[in-house]
PDB file of N, CA and C in Angstrom:
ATOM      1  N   UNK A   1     -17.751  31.566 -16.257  1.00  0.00           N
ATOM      2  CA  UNK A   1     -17.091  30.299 -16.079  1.00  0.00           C
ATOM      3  C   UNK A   1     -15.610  30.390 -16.434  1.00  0.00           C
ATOM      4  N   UNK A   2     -15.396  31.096 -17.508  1.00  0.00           N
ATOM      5  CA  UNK A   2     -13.533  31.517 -18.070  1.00  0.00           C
ATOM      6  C   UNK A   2     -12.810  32.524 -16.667  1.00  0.00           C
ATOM      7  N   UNK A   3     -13.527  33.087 -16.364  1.00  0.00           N
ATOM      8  CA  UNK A   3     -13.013  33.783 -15.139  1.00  0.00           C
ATOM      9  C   UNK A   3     -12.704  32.808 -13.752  1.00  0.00           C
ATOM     10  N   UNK A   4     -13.523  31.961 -13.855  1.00  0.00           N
ATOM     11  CA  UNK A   4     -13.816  31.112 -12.527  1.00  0.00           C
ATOM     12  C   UNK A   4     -11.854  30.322 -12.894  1.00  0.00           C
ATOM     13  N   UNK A   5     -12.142  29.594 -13.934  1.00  0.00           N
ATOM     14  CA  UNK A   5     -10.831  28.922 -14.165  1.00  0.00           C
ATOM     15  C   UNK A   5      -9.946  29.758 -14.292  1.00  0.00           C
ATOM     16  N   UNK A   6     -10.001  30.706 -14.843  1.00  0.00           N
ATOM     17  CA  UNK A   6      -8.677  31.335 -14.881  1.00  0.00           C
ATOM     18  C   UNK A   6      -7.710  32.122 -13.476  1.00  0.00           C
ATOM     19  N   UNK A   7      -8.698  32.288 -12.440  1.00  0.00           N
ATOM     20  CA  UNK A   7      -8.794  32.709 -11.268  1.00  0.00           C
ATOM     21  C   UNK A   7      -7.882  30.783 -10.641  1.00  0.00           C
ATOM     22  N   UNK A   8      -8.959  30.019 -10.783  1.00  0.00           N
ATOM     23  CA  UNK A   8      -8.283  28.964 -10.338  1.00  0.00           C
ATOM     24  C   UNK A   8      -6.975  28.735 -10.587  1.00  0.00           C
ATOM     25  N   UNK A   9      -6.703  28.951 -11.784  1.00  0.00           N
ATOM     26  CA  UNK A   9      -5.307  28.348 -12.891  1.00  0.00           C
ATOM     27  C   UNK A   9      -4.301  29.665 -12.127  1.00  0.00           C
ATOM     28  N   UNK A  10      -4.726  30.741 -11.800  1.00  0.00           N
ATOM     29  CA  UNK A  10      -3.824  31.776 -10.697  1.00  0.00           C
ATOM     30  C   UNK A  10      -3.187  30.887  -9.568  1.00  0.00           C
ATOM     31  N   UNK A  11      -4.148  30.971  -8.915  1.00  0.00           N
ATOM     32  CA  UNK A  11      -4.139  30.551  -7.572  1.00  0.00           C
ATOM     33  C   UNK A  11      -3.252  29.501  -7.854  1.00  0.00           C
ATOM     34  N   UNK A  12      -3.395  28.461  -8.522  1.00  0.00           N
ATOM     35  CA  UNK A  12      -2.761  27.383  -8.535  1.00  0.00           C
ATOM     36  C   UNK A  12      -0.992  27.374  -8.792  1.00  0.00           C
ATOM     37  N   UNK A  13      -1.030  28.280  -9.881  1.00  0.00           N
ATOM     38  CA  UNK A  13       0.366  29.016  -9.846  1.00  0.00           C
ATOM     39  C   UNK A  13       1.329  29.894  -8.924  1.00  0.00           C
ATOM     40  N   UNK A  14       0.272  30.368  -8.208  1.00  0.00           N
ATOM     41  CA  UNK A  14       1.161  31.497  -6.788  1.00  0.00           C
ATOM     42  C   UNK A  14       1.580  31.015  -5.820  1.00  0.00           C
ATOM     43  N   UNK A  15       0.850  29.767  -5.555  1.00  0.00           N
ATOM     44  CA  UNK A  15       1.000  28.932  -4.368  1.00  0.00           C
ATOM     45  C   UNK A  15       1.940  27.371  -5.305  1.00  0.00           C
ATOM     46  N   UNK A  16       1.968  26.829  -6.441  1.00  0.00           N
ATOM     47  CA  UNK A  16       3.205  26.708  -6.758  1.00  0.00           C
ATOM     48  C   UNK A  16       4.822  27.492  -6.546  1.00  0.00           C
ATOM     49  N   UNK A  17       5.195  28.760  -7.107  1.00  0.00           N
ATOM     50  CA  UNK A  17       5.688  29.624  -6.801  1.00  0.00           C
ATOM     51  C   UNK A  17       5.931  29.874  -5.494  1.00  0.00           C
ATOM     52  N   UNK A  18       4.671  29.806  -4.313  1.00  0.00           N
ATOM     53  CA  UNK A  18       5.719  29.814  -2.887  1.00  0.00           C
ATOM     54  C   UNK A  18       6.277  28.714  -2.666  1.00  0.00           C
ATOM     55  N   UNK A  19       6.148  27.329  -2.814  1.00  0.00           N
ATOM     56  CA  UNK A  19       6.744  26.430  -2.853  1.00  0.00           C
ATOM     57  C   UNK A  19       7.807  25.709  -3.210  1.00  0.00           C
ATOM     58  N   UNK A  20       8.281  26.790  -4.495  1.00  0.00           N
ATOM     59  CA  UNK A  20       9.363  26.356  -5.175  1.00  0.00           C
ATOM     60  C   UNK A  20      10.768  27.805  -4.389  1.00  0.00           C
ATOM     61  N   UNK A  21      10.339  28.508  -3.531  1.00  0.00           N
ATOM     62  CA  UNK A  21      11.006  29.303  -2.657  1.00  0.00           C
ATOM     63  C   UNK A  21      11.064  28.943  -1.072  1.00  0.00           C
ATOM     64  N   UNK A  22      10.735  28.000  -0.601  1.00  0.00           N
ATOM     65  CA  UNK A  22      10.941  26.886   0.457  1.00  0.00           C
ATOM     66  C   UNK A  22      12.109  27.119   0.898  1.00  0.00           C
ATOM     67  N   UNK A  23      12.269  27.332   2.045  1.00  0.00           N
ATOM     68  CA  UNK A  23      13.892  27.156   2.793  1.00  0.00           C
ATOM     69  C   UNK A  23      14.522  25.561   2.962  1.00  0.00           C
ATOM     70  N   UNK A  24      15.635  25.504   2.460  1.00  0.00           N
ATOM     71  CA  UNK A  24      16.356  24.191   2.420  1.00  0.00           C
ATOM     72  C   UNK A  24      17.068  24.143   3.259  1.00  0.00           C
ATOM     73  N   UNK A  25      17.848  22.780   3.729  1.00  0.00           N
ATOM     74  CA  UNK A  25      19.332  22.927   4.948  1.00  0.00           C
ATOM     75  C   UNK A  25      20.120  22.377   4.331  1.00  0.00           C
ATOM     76  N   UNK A  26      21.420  22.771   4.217  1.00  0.00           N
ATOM     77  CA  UNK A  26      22.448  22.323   3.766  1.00  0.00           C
ATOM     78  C   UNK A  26      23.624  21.937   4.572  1.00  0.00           C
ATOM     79  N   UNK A  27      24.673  21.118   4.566  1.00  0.00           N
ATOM     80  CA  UNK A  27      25.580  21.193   5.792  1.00  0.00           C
ATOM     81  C   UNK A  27      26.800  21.025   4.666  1.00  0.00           C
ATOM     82  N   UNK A  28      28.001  21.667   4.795  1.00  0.00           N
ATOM     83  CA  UNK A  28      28.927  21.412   4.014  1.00  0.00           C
ATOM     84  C   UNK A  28      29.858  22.012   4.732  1.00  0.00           C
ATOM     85  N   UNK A  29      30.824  22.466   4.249  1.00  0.00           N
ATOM     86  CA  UNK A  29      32.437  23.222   4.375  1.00  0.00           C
ATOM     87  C   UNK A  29      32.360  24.447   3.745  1.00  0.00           C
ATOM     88  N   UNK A  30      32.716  25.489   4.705  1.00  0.00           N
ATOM     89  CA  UNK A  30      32.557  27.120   4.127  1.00  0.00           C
ATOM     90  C   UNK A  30      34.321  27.287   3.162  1.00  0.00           C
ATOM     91  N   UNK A  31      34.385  27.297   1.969  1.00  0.00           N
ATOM     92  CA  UNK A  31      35.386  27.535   1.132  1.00  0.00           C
ATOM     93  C   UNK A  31      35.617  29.219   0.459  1.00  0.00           C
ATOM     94  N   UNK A  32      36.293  29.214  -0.057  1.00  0.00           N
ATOM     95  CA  UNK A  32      36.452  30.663  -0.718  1.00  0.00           C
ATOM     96  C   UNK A  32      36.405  30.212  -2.445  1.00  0.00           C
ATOM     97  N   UNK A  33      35.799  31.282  -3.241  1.00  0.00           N
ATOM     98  CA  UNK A  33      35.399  31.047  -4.361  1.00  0.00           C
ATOM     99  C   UNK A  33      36.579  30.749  -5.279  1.00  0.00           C
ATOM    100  N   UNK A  34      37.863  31.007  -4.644  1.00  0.00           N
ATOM    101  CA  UNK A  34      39.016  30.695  -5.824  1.00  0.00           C
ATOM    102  C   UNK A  34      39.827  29.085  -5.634  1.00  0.00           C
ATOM    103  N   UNK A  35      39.495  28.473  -4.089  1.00  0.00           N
ATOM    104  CA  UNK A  35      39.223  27.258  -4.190  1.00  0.00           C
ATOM    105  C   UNK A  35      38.461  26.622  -4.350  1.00  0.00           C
ATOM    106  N   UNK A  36      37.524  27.009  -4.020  1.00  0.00           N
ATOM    107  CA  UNK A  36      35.990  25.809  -4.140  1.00  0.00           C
ATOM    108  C   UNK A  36      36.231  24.720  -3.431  1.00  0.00           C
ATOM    109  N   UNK A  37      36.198  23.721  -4.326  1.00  0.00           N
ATOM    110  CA  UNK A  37      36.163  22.343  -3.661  1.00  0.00           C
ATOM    111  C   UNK A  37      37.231  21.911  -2.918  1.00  0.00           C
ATOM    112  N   UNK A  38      38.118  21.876  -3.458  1.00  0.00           N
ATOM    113  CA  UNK A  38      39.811  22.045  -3.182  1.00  0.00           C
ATOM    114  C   UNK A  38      39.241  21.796  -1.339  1.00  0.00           C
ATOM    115  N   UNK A  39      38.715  22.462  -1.053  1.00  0.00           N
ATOM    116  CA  UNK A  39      38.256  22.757   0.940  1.00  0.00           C
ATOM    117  C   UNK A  39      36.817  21.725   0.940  1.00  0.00           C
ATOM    118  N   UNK A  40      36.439  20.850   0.569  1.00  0.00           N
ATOM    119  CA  UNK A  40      35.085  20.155   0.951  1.00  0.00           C
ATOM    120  C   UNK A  40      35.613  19.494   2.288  1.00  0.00           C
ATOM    121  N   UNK A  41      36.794  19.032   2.478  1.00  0.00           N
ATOM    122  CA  UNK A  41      36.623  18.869   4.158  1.00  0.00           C
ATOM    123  C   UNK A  41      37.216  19.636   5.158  1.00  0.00           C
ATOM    124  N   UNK A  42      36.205  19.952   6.300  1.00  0.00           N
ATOM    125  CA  UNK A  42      37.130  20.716   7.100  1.00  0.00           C
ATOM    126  C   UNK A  42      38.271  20.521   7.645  1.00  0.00           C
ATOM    127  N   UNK A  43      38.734  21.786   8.250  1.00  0.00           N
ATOM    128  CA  UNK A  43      39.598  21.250   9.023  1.00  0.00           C
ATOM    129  C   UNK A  43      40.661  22.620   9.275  1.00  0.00           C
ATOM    130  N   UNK A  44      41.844  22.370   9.940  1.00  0.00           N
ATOM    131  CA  UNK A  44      42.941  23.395  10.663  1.00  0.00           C
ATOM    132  C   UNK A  44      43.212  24.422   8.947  1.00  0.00           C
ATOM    133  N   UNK A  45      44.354  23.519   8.268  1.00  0.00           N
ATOM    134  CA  UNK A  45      44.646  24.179   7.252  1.00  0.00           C
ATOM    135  C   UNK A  45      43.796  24.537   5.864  1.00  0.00           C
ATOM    136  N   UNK A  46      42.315  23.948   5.850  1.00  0.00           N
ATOM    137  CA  UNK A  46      41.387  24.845   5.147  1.00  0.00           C
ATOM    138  C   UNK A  46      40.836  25.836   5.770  1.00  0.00           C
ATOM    139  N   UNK A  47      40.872  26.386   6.785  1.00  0.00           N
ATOM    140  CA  UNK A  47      40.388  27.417   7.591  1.00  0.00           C
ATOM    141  C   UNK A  47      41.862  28.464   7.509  1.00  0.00           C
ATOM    142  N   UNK A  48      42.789  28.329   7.461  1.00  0.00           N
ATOM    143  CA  UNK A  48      43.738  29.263   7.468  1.00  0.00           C
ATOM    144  C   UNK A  48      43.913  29.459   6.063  1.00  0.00           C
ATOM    145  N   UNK A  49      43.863  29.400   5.335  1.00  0.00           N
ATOM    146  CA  UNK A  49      43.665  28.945   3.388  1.00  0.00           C
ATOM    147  C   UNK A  49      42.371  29.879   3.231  1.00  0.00           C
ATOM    148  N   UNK A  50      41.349  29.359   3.518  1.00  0.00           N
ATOM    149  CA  UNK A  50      40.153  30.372   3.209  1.00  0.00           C
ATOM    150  C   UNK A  50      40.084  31.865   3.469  1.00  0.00           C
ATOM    151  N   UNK A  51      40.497  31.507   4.896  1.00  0.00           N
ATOM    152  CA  UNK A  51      40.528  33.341   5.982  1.00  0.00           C
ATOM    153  C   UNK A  51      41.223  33.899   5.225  1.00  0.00           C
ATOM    154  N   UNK A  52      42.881  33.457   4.669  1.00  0.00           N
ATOM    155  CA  UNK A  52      43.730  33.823   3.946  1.00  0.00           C
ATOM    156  C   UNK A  52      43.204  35.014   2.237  1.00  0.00           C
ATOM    157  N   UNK A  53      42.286  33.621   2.035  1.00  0.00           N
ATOM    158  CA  UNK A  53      42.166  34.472   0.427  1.00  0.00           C
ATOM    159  C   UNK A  53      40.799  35.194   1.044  1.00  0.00           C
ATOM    160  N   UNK A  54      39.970  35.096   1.476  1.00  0.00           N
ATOM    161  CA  UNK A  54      38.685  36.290   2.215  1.00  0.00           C
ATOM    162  C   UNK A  54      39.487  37.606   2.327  1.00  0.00           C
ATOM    163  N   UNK A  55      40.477  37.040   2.918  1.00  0.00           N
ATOM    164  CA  UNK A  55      40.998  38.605   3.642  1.00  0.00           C
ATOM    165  C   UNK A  55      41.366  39.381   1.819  1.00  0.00           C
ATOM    166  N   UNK A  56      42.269  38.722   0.959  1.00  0.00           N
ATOM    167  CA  UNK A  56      42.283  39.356  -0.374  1.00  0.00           C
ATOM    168  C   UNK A  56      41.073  39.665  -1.225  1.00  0.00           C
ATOM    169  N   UNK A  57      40.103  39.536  -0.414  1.00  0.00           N
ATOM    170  CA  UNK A  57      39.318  40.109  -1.918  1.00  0.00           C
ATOM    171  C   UNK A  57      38.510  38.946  -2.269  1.00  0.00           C
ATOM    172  N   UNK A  58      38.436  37.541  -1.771  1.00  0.00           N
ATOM    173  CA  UNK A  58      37.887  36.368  -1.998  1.00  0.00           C
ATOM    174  C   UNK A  58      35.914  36.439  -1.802  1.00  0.00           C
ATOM    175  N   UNK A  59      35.560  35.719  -2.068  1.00  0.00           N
ATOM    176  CA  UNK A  59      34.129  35.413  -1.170  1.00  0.00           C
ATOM    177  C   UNK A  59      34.353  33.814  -0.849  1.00  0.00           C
ATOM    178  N   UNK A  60      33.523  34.080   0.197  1.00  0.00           N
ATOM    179  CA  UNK A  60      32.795  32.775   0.585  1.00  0.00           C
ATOM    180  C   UNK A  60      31.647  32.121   0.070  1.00  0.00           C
ATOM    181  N   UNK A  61      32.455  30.552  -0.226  1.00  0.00           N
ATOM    182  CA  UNK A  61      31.009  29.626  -0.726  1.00  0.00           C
ATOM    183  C   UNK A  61      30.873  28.339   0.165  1.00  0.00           C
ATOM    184  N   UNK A  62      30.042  27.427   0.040  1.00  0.00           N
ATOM    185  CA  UNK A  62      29.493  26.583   0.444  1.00  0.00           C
ATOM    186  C   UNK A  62      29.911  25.412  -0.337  1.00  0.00           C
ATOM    187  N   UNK A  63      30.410  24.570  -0.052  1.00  0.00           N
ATOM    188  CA  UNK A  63      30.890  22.841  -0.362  1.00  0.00           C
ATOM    189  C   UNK A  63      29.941  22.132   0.119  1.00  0.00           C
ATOM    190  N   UNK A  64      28.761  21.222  -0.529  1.00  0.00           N
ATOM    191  CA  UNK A  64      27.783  20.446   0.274  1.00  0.00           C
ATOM    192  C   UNK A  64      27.168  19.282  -1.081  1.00  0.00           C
ATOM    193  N   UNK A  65      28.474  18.253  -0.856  1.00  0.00           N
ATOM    194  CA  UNK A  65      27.814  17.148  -1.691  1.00  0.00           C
ATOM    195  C   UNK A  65      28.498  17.387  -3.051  1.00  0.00           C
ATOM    196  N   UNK A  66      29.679  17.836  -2.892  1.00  0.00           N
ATOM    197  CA  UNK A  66      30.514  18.217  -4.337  1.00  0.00           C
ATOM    198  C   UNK A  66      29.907  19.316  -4.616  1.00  0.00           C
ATOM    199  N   UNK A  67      29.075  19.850  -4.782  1.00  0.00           N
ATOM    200  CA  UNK A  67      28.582  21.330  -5.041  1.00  0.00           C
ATOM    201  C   UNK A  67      28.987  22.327  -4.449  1.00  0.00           C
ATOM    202  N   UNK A  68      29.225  23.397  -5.339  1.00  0.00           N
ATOM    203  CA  UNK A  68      29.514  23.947  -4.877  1.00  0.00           C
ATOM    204  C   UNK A  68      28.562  25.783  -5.153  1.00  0.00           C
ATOM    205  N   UNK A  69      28.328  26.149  -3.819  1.00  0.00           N
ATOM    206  CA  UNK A  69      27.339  27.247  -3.945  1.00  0.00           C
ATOM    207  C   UNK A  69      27.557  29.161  -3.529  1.00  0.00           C
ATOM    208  N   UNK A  70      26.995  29.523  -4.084  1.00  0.00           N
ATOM    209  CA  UNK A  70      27.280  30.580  -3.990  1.00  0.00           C
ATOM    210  C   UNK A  70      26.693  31.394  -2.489  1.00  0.00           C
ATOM    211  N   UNK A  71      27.367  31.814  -2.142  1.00  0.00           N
ATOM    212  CA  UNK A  71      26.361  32.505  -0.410  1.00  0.00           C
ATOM    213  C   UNK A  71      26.282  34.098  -0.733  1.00  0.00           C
ATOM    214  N   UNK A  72      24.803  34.628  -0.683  1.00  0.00           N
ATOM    215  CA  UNK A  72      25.053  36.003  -0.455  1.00  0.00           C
ATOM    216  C   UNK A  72      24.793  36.887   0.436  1.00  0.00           C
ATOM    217  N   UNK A  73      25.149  36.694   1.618  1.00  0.00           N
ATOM    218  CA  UNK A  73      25.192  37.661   3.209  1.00  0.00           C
ATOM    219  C   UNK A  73      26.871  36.907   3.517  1.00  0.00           C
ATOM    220  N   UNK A  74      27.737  37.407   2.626  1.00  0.00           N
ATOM    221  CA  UNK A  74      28.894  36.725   3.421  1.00  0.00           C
ATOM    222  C   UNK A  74      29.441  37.392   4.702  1.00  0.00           C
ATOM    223  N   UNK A  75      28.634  38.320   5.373  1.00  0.00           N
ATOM    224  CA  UNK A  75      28.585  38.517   6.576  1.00  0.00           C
ATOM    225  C   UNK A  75      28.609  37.214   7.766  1.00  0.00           C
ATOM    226  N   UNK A  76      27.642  36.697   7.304  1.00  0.00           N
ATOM    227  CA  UNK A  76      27.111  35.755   8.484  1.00  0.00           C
ATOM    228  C   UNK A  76      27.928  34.822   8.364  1.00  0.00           C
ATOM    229  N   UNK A  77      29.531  34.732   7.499  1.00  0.00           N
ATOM    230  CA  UNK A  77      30.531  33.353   7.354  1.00  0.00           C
ATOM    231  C   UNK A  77      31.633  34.216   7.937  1.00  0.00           C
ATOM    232  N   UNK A  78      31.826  35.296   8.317  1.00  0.00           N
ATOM    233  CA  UNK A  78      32.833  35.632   9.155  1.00  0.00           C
ATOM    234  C   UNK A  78      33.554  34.680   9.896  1.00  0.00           C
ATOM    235  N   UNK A  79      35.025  34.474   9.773  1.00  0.00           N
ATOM    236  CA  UNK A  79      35.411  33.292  10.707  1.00  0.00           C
ATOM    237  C   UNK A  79      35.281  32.096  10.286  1.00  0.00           C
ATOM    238  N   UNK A  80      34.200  31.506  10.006  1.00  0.00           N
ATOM    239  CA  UNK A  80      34.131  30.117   9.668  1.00  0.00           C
ATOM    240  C   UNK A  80      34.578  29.711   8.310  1.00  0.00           C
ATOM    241  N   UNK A  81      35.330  30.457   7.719  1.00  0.00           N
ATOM    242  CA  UNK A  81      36.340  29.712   7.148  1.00  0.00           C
ATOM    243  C   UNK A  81      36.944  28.142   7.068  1.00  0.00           C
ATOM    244  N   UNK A  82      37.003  27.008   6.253  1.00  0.00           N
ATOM    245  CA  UNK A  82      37.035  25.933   6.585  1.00  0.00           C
ATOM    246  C   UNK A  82      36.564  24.940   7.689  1.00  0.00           C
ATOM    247  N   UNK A  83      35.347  25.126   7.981  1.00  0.00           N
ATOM    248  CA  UNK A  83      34.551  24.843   9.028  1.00  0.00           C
ATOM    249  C   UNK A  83      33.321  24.196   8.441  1.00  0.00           C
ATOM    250  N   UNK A  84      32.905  22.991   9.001  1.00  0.00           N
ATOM    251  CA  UNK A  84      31.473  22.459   8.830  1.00  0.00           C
ATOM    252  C   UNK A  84      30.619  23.056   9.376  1.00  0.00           C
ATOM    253  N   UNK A  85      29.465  23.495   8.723  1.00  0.00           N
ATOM    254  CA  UNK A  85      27.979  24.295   8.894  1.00  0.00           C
ATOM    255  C   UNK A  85      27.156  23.758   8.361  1.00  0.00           C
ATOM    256  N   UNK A  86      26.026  24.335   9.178  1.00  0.00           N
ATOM    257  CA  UNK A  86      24.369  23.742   8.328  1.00  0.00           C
ATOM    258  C   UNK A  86      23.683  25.168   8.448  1.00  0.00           C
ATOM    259  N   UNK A  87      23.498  25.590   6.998  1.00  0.00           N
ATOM    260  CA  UNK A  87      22.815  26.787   6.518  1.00  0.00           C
ATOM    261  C   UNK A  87      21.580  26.434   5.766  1.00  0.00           C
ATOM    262  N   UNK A  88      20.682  27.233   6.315  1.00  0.00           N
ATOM    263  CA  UNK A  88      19.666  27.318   6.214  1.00  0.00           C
ATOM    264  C   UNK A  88      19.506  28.481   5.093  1.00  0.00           C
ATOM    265  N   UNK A  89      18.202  28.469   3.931  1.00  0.00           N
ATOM    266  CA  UNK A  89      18.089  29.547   3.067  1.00  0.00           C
ATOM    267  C   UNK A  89      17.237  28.986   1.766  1.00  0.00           C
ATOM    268  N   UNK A  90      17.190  29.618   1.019  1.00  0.00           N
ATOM    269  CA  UNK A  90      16.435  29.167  -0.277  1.00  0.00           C
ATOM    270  C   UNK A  90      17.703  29.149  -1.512  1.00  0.00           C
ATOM    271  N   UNK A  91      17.433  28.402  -2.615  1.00  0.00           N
ATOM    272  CA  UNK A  91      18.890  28.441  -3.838  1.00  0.00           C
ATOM    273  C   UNK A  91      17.672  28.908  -4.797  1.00  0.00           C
ATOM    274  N   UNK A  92      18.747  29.657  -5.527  1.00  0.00           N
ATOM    275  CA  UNK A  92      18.357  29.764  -6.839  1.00  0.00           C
ATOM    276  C   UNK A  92      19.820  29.642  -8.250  1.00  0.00           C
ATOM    277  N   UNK A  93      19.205  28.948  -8.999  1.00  0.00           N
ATOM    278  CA  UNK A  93      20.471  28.332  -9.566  1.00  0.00           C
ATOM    279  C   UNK A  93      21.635  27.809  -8.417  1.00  0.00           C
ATOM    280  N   UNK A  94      22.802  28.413  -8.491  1.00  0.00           N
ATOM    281  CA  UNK A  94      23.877  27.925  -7.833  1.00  0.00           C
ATOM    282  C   UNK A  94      23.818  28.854  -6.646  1.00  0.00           C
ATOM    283  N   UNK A  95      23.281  29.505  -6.183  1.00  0.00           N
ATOM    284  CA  UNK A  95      23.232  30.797  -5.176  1.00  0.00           C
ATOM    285  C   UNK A  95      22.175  30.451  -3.779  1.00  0.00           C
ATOM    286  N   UNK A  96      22.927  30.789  -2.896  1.00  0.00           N
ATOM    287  CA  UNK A  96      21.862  30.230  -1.177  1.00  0.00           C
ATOM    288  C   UNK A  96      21.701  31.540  -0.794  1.00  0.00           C
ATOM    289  N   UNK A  97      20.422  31.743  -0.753  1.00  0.00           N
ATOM    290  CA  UNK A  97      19.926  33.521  -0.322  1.00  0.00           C
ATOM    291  C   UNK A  97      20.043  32.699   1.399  1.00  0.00           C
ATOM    292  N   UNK A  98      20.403  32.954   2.393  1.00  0.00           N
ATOM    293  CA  UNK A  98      20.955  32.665   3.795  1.00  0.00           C
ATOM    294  C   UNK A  98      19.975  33.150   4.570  1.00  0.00           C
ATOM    295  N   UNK A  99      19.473  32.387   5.601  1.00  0.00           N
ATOM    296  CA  UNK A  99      18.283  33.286   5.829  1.00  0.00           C
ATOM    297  C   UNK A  99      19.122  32.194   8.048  1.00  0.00           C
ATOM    298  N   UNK A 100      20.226  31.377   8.273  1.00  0.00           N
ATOM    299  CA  UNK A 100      20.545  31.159   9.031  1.00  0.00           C
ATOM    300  C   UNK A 100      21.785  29.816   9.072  1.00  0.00           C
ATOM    301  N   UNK A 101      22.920  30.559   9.454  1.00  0.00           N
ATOM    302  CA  UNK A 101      24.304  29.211   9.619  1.00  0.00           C
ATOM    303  C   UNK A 101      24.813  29.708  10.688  1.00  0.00           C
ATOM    304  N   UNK A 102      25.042  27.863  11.043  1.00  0.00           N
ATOM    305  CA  UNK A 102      25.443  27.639  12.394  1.00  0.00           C
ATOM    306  C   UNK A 102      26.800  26.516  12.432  1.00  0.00           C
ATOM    307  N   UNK A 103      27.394  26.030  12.945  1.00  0.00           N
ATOM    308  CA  UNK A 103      28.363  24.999  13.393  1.00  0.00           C
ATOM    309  C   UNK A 103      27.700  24.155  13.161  1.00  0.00           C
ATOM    310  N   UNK A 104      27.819  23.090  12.261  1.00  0.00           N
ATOM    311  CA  UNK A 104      27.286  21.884  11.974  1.00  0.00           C
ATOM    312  C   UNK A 104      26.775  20.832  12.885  1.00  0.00           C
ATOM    313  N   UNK A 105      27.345  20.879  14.247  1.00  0.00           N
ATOM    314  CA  UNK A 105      27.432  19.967  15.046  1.00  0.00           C
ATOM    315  C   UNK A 105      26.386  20.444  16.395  1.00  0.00           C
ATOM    316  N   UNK A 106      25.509  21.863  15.823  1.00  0.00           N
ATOM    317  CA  UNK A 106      25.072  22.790  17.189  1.00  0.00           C
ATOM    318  C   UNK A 106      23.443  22.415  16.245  1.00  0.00           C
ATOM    319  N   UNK A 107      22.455  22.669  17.289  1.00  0.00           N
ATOM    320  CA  UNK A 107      21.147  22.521  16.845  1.00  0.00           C
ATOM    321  C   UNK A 107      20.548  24.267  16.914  1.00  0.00           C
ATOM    322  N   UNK A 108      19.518  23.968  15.711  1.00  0.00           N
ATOM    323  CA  UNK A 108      19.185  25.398  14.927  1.00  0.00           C
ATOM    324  C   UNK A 108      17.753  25.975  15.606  1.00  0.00           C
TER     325      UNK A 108
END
């Protein structure tokens, strides 16, 4: 019977655990980590500002709702520099593991 529950009390936990790794959507403004927020709206001169510090050595983050998040495939933000997107991915703490971003305004 201790086996039966404890088997249950598993199960019940692993499949918690996939749940709390769920892919989320986010839509915000792609910024660089030494502005952050400074870029929450898009536009001409946050996109030349971002590309700017990327090209030095910067990363790219995510602006979505005053938050601000960490992205790690900054591959897939090439370019979109000061630009509205909706990225798709899972967070952990402040960090979006990216699993798909697109132009905010394009369907996924």
């Amino acid at each position: 019977m201790i086996k039966r529950i404890t088997m249950v009390g598993l199960m019940l936990f692993a499949f918690g655990c996939l749940g709390w790794a769920q892919s989320k959507t986010f839509v915000g403004t792609v910024s660089d980590e030494h502005c952050g927020a400074k870029h929450a709206k898009a536009g001409a001169d946050a996109a030349s500002c971002v590309e700017k510090c990327v090209s030095g050595g910067a990363k790219y983050v995510l602006v979505s709702h005053g938050k601000v998040y960490q992205l790690d495939d900054q591959d897939k933000f090439k370019g979109m520099g000061g630009k509205s997107v909706k990225v798709t991915g899972s967070v952990t703490d402040s960090t979006i593991t990216v699993s798909d971003v697109s132009p905010a305004g394009a369907k996924m």
